[in-house]
PDB file of N, CA and C in Angstrom:
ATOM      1  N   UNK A   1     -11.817  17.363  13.636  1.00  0.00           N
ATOM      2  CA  UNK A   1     -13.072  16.720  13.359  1.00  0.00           C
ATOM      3  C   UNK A   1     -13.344  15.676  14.427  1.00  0.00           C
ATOM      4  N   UNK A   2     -14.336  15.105  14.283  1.00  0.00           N
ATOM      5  CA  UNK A   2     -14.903  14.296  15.649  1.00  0.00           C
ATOM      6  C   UNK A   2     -15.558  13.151  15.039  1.00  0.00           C
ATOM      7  N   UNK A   3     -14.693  12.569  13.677  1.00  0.00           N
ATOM      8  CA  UNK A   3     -15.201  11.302  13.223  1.00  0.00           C
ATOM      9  C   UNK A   3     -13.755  10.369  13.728  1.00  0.00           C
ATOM     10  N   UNK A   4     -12.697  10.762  14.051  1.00  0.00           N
ATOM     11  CA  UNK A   4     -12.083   9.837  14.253  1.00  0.00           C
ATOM     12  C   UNK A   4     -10.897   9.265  13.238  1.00  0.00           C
ATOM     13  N   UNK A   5     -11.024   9.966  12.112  1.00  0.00           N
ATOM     14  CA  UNK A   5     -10.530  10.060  10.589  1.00  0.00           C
ATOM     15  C   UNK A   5      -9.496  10.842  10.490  1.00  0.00           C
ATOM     16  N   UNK A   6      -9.664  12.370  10.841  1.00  0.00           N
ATOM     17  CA  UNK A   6      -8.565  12.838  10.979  1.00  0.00           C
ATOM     18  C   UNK A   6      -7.209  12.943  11.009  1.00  0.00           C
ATOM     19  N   UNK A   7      -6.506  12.831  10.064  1.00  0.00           N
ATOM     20  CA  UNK A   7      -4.595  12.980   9.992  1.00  0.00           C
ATOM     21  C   UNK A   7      -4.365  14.623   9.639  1.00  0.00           C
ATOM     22  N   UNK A   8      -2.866  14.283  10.141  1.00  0.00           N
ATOM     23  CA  UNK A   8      -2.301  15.468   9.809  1.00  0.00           C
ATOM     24  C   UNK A   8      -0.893  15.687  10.108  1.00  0.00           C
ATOM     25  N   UNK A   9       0.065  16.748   9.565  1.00  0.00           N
ATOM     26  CA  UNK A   9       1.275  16.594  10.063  1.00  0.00           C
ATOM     27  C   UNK A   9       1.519  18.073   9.891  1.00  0.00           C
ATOM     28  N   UNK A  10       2.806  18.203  11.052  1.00  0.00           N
ATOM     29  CA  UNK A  10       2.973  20.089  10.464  1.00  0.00           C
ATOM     30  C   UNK A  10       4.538  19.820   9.585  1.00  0.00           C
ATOM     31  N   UNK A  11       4.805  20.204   8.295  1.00  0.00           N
ATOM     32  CA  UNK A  11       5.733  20.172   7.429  1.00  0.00           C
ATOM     33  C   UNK A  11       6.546  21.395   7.164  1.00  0.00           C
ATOM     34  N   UNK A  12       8.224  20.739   7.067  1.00  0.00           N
ATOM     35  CA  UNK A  12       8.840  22.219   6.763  1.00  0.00           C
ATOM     36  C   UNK A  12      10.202  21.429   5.690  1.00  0.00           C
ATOM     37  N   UNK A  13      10.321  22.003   5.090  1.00  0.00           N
ATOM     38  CA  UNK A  13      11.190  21.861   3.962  1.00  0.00           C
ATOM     39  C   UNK A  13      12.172  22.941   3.770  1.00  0.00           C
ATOM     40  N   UNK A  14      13.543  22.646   3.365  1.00  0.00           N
ATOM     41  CA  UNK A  14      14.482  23.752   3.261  1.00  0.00           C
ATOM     42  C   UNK A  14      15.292  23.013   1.892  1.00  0.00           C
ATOM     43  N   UNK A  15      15.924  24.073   1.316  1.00  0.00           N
ATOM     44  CA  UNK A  15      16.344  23.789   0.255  1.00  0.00           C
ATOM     45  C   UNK A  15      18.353  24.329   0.090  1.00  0.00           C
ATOM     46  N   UNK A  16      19.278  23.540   0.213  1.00  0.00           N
ATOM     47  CA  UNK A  16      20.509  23.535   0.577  1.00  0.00           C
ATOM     48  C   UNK A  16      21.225  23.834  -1.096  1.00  0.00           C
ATOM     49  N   UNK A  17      21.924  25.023  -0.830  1.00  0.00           N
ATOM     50  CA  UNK A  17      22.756  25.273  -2.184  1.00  0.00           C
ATOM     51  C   UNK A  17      24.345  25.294  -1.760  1.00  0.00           C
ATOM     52  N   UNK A  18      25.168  24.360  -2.545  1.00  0.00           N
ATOM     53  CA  UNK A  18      26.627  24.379  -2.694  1.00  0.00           C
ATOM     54  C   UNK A  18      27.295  25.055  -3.654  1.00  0.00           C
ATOM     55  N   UNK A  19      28.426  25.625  -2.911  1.00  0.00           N
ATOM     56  CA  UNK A  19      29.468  26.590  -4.051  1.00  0.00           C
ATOM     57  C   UNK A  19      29.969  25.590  -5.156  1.00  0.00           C
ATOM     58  N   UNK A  20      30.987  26.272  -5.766  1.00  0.00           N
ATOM     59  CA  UNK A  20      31.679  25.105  -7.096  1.00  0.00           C
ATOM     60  C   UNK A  20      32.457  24.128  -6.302  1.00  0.00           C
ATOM     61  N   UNK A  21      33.256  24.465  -4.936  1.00  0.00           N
ATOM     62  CA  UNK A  21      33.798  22.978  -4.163  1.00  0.00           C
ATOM     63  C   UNK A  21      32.810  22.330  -3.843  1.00  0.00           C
ATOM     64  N   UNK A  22      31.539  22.036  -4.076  1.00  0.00           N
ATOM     65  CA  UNK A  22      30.775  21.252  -3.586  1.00  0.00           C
ATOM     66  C   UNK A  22      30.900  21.501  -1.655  1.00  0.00           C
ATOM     67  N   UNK A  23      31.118  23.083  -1.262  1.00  0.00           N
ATOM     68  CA  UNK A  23      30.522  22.831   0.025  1.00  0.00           C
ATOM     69  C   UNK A  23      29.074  23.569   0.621  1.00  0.00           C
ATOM     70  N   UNK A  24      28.557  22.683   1.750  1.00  0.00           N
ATOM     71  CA  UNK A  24      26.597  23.331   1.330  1.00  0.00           C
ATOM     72  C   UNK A  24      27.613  24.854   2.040  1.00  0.00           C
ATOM     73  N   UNK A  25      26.733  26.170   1.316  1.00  0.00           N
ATOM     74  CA  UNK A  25      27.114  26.944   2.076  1.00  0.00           C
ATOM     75  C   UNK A  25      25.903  28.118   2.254  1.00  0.00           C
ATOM     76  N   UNK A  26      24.441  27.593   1.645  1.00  0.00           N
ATOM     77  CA  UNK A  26      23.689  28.494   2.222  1.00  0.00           C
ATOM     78  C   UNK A  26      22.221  27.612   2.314  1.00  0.00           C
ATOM     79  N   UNK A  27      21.671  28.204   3.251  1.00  0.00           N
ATOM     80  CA  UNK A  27      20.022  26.977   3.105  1.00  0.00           C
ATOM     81  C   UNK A  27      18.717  28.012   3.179  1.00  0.00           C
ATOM     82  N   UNK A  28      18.146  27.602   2.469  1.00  0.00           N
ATOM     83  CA  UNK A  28      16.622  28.361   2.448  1.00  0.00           C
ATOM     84  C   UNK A  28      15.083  27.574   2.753  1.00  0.00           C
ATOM     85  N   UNK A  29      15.043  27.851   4.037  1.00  0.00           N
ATOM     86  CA  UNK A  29      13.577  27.340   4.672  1.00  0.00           C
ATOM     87  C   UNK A  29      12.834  27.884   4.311  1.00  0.00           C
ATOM     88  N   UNK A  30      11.188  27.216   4.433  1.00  0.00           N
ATOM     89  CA  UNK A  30      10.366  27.367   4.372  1.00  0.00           C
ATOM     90  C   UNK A  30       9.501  27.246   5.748  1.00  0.00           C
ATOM     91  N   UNK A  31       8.731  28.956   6.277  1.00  0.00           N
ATOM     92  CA  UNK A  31       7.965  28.226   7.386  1.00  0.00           C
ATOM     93  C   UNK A  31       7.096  27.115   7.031  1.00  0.00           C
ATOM     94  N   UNK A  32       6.866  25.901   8.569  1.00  0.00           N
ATOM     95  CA  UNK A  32       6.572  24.913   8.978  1.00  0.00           C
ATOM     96  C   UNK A  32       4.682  25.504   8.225  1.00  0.00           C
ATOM     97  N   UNK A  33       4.285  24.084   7.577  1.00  0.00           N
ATOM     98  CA  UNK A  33       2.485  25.018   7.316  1.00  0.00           C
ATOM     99  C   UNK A  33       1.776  23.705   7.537  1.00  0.00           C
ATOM    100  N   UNK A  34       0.810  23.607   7.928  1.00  0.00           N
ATOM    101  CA  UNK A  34       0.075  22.174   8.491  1.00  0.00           C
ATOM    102  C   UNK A  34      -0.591  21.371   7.102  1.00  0.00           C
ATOM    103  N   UNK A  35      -0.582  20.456   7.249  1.00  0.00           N
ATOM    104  CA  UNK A  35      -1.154  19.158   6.360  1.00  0.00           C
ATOM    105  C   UNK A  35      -2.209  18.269   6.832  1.00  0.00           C
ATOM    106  N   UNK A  36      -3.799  18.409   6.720  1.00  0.00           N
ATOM    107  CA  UNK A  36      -4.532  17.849   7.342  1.00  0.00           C
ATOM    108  C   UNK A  36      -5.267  16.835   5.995  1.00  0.00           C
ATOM    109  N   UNK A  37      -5.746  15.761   6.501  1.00  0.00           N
ATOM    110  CA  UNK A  37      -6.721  15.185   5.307  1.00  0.00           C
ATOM    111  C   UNK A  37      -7.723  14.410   6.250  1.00  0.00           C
ATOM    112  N   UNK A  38      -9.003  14.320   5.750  1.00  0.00           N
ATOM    113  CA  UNK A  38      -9.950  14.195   6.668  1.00  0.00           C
ATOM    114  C   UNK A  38      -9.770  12.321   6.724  1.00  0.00           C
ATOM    115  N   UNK A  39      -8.999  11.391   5.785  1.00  0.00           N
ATOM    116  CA  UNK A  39      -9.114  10.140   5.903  1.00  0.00           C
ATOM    117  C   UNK A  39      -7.581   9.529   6.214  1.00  0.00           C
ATOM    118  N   UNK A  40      -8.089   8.574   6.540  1.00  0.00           N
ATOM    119  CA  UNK A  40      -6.347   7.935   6.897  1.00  0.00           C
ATOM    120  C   UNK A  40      -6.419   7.312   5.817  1.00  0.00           C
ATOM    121  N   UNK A  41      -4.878   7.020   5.005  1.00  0.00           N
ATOM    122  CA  UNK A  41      -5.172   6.058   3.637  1.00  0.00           C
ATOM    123  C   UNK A  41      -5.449   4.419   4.155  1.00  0.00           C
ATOM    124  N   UNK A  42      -5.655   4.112   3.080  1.00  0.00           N
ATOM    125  CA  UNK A  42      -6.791   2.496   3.001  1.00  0.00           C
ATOM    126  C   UNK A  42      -5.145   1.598   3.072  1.00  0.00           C
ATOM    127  N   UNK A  43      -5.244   0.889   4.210  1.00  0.00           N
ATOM    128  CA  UNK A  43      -4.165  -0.757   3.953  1.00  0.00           C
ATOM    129  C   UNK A  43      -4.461  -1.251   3.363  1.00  0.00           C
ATOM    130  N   UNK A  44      -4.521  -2.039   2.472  1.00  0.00           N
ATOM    131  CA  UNK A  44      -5.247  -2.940   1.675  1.00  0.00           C
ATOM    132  C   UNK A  44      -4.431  -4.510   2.211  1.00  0.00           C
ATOM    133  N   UNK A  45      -3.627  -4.232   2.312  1.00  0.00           N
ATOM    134  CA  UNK A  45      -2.480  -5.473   2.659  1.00  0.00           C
ATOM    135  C   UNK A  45      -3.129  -6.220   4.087  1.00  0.00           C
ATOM    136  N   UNK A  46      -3.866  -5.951   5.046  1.00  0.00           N
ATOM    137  CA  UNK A  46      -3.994  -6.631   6.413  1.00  0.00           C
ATOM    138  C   UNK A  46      -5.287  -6.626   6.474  1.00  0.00           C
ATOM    139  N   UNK A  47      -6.038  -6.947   5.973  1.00  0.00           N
ATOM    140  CA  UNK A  47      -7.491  -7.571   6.102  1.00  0.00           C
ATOM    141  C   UNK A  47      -7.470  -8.478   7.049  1.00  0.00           C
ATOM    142  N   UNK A  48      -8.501  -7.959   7.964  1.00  0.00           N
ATOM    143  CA  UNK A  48      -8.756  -8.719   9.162  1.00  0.00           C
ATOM    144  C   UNK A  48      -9.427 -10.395   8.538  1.00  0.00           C
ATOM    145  N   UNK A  49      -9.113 -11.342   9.319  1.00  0.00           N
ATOM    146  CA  UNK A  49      -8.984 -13.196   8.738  1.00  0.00           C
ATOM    147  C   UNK A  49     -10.536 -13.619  10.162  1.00  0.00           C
ATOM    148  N   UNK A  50     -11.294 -14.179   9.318  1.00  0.00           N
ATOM    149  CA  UNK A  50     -11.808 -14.373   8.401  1.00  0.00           C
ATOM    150  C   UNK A  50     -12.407 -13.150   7.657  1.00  0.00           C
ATOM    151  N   UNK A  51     -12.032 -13.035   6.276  1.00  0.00           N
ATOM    152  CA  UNK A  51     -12.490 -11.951   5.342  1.00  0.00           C
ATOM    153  C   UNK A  51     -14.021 -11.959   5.561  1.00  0.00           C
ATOM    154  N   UNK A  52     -14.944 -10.488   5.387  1.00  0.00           N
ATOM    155  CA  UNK A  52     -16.275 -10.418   6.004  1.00  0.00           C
ATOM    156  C   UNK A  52     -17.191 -10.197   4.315  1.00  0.00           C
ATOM    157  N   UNK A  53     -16.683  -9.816   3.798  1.00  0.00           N
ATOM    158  CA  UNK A  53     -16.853  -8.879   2.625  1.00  0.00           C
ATOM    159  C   UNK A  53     -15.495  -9.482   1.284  1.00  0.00           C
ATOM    160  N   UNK A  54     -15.746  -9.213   0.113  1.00  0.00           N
ATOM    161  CA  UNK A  54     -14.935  -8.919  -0.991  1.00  0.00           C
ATOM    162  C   UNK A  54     -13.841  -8.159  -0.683  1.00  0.00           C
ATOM    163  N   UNK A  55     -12.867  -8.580  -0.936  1.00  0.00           N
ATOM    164  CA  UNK A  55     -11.579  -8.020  -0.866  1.00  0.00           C
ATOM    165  C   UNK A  55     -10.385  -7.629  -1.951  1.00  0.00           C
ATOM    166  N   UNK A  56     -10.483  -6.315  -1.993  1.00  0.00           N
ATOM    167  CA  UNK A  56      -9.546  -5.905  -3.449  1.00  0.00           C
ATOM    168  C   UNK A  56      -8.258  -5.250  -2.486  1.00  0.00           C
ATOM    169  N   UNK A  57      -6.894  -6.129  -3.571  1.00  0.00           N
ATOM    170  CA  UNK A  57      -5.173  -6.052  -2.716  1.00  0.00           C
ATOM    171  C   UNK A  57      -5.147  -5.093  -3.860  1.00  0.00           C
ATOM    172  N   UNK A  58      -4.497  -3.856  -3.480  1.00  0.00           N
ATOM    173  CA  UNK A  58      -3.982  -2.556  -4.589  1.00  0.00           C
ATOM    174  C   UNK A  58      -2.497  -3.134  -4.572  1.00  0.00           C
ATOM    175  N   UNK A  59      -1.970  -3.239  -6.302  1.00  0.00           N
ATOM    176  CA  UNK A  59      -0.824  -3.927  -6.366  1.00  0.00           C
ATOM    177  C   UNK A  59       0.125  -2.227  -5.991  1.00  0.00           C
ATOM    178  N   UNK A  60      -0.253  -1.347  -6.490  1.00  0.00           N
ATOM    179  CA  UNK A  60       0.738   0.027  -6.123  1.00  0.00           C
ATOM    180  C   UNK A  60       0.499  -0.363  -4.426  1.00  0.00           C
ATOM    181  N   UNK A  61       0.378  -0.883  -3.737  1.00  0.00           N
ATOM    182  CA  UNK A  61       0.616  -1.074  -1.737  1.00  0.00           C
ATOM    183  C   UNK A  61       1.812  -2.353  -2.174  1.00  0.00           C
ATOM    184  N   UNK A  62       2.192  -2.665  -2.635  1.00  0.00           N
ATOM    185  CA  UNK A  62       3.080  -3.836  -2.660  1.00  0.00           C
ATOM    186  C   UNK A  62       3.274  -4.507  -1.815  1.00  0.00           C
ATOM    187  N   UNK A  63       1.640  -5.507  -1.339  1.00  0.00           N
ATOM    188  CA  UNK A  63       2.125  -6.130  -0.322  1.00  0.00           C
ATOM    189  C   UNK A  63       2.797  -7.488  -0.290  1.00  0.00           C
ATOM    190  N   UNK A  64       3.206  -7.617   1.386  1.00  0.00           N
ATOM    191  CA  UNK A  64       3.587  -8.850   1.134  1.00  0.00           C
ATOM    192  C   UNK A  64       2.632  -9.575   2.553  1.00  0.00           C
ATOM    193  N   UNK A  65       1.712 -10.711   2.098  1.00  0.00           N
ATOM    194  CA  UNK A  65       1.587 -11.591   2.963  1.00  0.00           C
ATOM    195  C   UNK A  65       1.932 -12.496   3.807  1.00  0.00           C
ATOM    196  N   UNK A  66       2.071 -12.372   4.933  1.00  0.00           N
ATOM    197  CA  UNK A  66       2.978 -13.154   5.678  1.00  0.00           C
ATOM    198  C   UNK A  66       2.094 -13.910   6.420  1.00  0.00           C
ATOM    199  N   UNK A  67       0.841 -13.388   6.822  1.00  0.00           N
ATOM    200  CA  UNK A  67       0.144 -14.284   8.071  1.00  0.00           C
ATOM    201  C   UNK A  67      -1.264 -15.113   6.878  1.00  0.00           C
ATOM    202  N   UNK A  68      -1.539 -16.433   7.601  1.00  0.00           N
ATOM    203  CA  UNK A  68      -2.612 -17.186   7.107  1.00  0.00           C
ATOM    204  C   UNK A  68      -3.720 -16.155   6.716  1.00  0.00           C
ATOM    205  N   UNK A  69      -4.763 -15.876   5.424  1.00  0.00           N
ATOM    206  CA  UNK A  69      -6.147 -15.554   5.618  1.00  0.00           C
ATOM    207  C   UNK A  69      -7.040 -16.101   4.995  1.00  0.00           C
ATOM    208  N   UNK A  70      -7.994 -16.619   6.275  1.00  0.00           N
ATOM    209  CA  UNK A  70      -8.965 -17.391   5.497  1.00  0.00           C
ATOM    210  C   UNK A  70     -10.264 -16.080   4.702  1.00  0.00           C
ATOM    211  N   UNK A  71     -10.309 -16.420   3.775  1.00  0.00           N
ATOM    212  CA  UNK A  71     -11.152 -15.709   3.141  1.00  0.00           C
ATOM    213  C   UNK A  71     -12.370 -15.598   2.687  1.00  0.00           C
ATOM    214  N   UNK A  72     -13.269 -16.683   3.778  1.00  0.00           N
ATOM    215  CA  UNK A  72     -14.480 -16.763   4.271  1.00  0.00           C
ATOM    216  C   UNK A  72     -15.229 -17.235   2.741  1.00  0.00           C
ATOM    217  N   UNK A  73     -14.958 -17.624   2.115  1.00  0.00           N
ATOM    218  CA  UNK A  73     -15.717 -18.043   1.049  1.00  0.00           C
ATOM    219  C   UNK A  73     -15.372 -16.761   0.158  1.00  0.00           C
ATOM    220  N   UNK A  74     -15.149 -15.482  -0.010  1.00  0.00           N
ATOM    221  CA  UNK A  74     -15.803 -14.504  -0.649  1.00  0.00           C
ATOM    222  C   UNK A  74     -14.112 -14.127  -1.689  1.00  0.00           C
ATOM    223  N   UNK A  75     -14.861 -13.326  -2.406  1.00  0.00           N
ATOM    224  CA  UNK A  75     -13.823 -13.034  -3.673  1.00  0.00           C
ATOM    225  C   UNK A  75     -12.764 -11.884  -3.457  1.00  0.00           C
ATOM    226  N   UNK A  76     -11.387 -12.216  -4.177  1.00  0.00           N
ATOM    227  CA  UNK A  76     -10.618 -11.682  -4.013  1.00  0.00           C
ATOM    228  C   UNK A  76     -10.234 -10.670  -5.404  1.00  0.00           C
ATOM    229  N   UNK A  77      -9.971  -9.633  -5.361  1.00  0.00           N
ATOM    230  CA  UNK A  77      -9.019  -8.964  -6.636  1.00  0.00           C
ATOM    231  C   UNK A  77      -8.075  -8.479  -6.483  1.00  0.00           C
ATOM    232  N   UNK A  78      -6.964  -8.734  -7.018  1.00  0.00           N
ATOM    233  CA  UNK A  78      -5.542  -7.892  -6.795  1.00  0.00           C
ATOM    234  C   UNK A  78      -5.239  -6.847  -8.414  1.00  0.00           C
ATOM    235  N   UNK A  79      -5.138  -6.046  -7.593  1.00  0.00           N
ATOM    236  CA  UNK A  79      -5.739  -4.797  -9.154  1.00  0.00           C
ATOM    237  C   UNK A  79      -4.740  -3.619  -8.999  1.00  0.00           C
ATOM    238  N   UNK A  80      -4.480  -3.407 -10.362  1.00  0.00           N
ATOM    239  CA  UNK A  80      -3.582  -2.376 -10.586  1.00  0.00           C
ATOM    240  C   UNK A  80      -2.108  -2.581 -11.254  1.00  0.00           C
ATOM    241  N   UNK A  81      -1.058  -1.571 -10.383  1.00  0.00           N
ATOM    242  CA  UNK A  81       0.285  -1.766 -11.371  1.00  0.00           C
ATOM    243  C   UNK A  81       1.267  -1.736  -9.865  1.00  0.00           C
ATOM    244  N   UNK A  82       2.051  -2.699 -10.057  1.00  0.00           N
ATOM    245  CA  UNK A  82       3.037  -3.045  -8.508  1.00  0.00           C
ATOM    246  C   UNK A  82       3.001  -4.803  -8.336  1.00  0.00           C
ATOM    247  N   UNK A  83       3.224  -4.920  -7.530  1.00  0.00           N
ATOM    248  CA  UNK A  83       3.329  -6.512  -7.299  1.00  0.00           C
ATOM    249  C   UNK A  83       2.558  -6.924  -5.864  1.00  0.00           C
ATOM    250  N   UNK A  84       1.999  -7.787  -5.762  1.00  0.00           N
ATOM    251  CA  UNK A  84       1.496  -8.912  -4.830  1.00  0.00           C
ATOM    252  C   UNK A  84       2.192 -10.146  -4.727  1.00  0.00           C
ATOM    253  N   UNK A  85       2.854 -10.012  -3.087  1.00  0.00           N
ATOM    254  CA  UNK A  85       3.389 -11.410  -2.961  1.00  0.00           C
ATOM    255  C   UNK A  85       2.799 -11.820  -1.579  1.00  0.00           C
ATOM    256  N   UNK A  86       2.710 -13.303  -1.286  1.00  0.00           N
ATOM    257  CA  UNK A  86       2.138 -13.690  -0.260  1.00  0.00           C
ATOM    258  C   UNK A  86       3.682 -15.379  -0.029  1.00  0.00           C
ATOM    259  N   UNK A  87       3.822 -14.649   0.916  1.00  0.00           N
ATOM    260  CA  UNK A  87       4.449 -16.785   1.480  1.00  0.00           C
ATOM    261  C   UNK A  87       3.438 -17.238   2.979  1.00  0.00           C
ATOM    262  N   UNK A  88       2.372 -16.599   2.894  1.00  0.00           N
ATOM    263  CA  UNK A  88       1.038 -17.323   3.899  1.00  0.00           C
ATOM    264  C   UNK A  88       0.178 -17.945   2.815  1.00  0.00           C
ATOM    265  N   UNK A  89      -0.229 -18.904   3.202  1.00  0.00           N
ATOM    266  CA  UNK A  89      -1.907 -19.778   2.484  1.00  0.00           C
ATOM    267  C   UNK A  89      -3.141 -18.797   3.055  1.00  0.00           C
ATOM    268  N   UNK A  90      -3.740 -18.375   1.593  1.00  0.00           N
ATOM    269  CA  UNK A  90      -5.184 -17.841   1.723  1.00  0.00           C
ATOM    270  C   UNK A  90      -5.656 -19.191   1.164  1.00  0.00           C
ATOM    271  N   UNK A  91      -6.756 -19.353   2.311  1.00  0.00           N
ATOM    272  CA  UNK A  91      -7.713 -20.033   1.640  1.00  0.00           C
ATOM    273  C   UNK A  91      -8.840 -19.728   1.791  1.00  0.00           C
ATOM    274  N   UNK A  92     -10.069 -20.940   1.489  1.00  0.00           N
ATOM    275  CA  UNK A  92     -11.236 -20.345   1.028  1.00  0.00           C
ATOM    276  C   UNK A  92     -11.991 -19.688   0.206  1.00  0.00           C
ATOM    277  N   UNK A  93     -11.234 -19.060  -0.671  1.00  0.00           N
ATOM    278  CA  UNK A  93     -11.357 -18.424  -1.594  1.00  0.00           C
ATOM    279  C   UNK A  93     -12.888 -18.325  -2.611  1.00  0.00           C
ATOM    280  N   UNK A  94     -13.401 -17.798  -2.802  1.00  0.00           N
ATOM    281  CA  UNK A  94     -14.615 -17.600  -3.998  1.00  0.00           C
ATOM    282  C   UNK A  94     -13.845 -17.447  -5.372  1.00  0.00           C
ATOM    283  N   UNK A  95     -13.436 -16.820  -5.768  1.00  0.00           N
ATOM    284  CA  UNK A  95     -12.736 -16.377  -6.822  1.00  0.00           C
ATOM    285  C   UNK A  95     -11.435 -15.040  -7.028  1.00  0.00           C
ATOM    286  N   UNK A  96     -10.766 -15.711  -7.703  1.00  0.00           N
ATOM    287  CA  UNK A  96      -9.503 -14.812  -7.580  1.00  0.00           C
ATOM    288  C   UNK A  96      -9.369 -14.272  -9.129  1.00  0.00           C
ATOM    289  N   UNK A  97      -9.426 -12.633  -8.682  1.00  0.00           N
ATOM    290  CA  UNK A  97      -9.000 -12.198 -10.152  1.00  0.00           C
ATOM    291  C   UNK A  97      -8.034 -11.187 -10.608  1.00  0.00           C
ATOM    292  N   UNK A  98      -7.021 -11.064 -11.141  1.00  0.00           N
ATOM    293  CA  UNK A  98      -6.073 -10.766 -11.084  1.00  0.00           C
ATOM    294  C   UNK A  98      -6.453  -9.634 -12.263  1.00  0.00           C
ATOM    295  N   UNK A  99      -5.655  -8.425 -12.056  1.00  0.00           N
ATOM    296  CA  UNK A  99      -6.112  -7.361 -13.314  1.00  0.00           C
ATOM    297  C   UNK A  99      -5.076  -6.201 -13.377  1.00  0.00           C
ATOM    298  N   UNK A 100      -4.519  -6.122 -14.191  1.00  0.00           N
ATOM    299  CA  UNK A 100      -3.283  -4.844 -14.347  1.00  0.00           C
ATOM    300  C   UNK A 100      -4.188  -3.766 -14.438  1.00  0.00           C
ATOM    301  N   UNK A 101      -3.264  -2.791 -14.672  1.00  0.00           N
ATOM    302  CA  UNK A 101      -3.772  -1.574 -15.114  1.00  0.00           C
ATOM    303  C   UNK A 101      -4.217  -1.301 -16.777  1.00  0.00           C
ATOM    304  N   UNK A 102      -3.253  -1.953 -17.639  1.00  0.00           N
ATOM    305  CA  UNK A 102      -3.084  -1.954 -18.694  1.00  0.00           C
ATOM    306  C   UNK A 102      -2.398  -2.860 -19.176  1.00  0.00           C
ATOM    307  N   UNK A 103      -1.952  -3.682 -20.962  1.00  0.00           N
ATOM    308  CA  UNK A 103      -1.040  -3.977 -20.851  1.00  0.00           C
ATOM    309  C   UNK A 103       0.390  -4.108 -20.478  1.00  0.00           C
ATOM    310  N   UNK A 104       1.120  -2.639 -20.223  1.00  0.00           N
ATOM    311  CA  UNK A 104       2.215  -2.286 -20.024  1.00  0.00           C
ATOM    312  C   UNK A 104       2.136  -2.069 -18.642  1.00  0.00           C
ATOM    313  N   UNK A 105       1.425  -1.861 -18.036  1.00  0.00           N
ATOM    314  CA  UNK A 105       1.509  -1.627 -16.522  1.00  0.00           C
ATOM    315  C   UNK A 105       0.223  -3.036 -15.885  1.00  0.00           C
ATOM    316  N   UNK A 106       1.251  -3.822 -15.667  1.00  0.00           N
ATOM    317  CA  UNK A 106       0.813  -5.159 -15.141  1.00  0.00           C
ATOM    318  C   UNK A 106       0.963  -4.889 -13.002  1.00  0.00           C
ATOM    319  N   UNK A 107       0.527  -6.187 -12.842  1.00  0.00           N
ATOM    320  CA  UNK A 107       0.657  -6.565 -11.823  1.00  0.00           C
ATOM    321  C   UNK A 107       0.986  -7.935 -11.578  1.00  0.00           C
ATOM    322  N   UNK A 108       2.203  -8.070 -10.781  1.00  0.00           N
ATOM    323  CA  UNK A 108       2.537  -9.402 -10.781  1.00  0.00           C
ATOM    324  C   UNK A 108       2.642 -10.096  -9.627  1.00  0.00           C
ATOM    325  N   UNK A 109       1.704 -11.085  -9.250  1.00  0.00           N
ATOM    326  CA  UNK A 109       1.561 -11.905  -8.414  1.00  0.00           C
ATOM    327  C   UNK A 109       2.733 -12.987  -7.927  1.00  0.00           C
ATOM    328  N   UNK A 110       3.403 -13.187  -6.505  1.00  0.00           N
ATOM    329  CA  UNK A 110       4.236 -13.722  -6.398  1.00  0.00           C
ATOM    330  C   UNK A 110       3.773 -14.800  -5.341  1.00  0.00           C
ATOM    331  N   UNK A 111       3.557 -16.133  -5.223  1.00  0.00           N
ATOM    332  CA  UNK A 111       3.666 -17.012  -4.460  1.00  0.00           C
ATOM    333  C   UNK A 111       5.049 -17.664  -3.769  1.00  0.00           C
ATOM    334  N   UNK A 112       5.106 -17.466  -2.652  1.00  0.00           N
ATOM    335  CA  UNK A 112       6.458 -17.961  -2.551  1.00  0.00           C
ATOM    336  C   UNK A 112       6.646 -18.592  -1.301  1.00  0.00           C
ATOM    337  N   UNK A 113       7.619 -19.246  -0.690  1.00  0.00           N
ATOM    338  CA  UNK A 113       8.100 -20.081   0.236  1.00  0.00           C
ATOM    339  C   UNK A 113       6.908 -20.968   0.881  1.00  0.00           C
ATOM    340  N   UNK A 114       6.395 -21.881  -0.444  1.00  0.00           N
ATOM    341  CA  UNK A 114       5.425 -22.528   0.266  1.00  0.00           C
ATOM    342  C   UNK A 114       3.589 -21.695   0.301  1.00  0.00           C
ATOM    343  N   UNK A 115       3.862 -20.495  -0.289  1.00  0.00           N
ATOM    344  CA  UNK A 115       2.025 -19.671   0.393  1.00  0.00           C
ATOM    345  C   UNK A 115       2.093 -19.338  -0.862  1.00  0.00           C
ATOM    346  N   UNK A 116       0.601 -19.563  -0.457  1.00  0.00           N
ATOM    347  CA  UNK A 116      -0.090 -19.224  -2.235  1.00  0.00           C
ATOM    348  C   UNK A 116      -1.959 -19.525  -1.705  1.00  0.00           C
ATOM    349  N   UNK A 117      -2.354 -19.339  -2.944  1.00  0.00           N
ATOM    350  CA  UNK A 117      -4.332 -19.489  -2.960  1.00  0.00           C
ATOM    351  C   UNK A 117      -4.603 -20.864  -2.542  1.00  0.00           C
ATOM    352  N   UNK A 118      -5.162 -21.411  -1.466  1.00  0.00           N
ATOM    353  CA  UNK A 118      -5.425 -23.047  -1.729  1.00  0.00           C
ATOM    354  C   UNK A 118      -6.854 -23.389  -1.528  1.00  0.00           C
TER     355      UNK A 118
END
């Protein structure tokens, strides 16, 4: 394609069986078959500083913040099930809202060594 989007990988998988001594003694490949998807997946973790737009952190990316982001005034959500930790200062902030998936599948926010929302 000619948007620039484009990934892909060529994949091959084999599958290894052992006798009763546990030695491998036979393997079964699969020919190599290509894997294309027209988007690259979304970082959510490295938002370019100063934030331009609203910014939602997917807690399943489990990131961790390390560098300063100022967040231009505008609002933040960290959403889903996984954890968010940051030891950089976001500031600026509009509003921060924090949201699991469910009760049982939370997301848990970690401030640490000093970084957190200010």
């Amino acid at each position: 394609m000619t948007d620039g989007k484009t990934v892909g990988a060529t994949i091959q998988w084999c599958v290894h069986a052992n006798d009763t001594s546990n030695n491998w003694n036979s393997t079964s490949c699969v020919s190599p078959f290509s894997y294309v998807t027209t988007e690259a997946p979304t970082d959510t973790c490295s938002p370019s500083s100063p934030l331009t737009s609203d910014h939602t952190y997917a807690c399943s990316d489990r990131c961790n913040v390390t560098s300063a982001l100022n967040a231009g005034g505008f609002n933040i959500l960290i959403n889903g099930t996984g954890t968010f930790t940051t030891t950089a200062n976001i500031t600026n902030v509009g509003n921060i809202t924090i949201k699991g998936t469910d009760s049982s599948n939370i997301c848990e926010v970690y401030c640490l060594e000093g970084g957190c929302f200010v």
